[in-house]
N, C-alpha and C. Protein backbone atom coordinates (compact mmCIF):
# COMPACT_ATOMS: atom_id res chain seq x y z
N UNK A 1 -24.08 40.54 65.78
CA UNK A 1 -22.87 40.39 64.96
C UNK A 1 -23.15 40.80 63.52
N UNK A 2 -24.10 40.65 62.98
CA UNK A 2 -24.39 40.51 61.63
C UNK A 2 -25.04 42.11 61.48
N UNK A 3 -25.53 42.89 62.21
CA UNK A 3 -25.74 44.32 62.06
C UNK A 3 -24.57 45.10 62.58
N UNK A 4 -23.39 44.93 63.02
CA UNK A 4 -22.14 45.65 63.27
C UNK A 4 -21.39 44.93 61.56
N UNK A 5 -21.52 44.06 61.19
CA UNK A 5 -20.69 43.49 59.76
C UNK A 5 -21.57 44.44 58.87
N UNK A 6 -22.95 45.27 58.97
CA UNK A 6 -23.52 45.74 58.24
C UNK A 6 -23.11 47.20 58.54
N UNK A 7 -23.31 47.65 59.83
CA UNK A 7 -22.93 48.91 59.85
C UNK A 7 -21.41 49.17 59.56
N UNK A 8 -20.23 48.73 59.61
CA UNK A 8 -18.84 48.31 59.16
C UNK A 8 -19.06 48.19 57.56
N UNK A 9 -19.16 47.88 56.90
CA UNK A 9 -19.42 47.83 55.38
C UNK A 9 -20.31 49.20 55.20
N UNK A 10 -21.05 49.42 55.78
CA UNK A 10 -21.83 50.85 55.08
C UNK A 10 -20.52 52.00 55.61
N UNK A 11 -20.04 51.92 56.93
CA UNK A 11 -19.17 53.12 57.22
C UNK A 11 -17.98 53.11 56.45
N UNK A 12 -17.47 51.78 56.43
CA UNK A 12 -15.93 51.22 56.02
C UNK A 12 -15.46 51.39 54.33
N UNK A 13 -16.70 50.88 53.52
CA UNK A 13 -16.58 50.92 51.95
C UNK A 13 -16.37 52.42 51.83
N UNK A 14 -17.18 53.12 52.00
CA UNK A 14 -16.87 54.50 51.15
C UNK A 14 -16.12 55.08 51.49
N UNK A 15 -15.45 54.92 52.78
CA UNK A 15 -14.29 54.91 53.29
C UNK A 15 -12.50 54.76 52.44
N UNK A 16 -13.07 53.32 52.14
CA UNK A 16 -11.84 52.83 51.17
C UNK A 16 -12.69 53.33 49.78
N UNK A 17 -13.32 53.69 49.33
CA UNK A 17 -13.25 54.39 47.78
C UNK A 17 -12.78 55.87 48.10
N UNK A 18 -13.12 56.50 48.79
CA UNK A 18 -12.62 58.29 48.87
C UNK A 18 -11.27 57.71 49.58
N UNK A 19 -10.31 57.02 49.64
CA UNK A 19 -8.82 56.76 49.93
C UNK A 19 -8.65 56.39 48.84
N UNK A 20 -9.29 55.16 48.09
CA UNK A 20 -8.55 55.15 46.53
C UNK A 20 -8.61 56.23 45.52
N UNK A 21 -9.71 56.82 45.34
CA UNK A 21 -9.81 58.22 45.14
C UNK A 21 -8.54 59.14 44.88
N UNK A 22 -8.13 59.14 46.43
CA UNK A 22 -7.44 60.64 46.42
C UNK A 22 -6.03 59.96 46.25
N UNK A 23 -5.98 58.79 46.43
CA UNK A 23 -4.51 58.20 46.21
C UNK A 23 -4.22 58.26 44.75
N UNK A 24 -5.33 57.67 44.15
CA UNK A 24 -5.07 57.67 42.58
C UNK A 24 -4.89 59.62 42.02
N UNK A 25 -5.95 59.97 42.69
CA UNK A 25 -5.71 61.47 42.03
C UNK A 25 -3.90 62.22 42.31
N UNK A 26 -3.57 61.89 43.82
CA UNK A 26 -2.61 62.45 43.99
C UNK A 26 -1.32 61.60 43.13
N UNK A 27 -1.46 60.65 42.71
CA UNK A 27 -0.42 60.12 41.87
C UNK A 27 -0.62 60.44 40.70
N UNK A 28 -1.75 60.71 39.85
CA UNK A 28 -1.56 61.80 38.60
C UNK A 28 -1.56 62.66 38.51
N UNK A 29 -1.83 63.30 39.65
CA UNK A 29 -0.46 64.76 40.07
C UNK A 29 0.59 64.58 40.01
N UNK A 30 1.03 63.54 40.74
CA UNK A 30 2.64 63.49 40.74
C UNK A 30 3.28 63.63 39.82
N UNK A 31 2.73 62.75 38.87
CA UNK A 31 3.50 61.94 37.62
C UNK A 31 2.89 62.37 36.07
């Protein structure tokens, strides 16, 4: 359990930063 909560956090985080990323970039495109 505790090495799938590890491999999930190593795959998952940078995951959600390159989505906040491109969300933030594409909204100061927008606007």
């Amino acid at each position: 359990y505790d090495l799938s909560v590890k491999k999930f956090m190593e795959i998952g985080l940078p995951f959600m930063g390159i989505f906040l990323i491109i969300s933030s970039f594409y909204l100061w495109i927008r606007y």
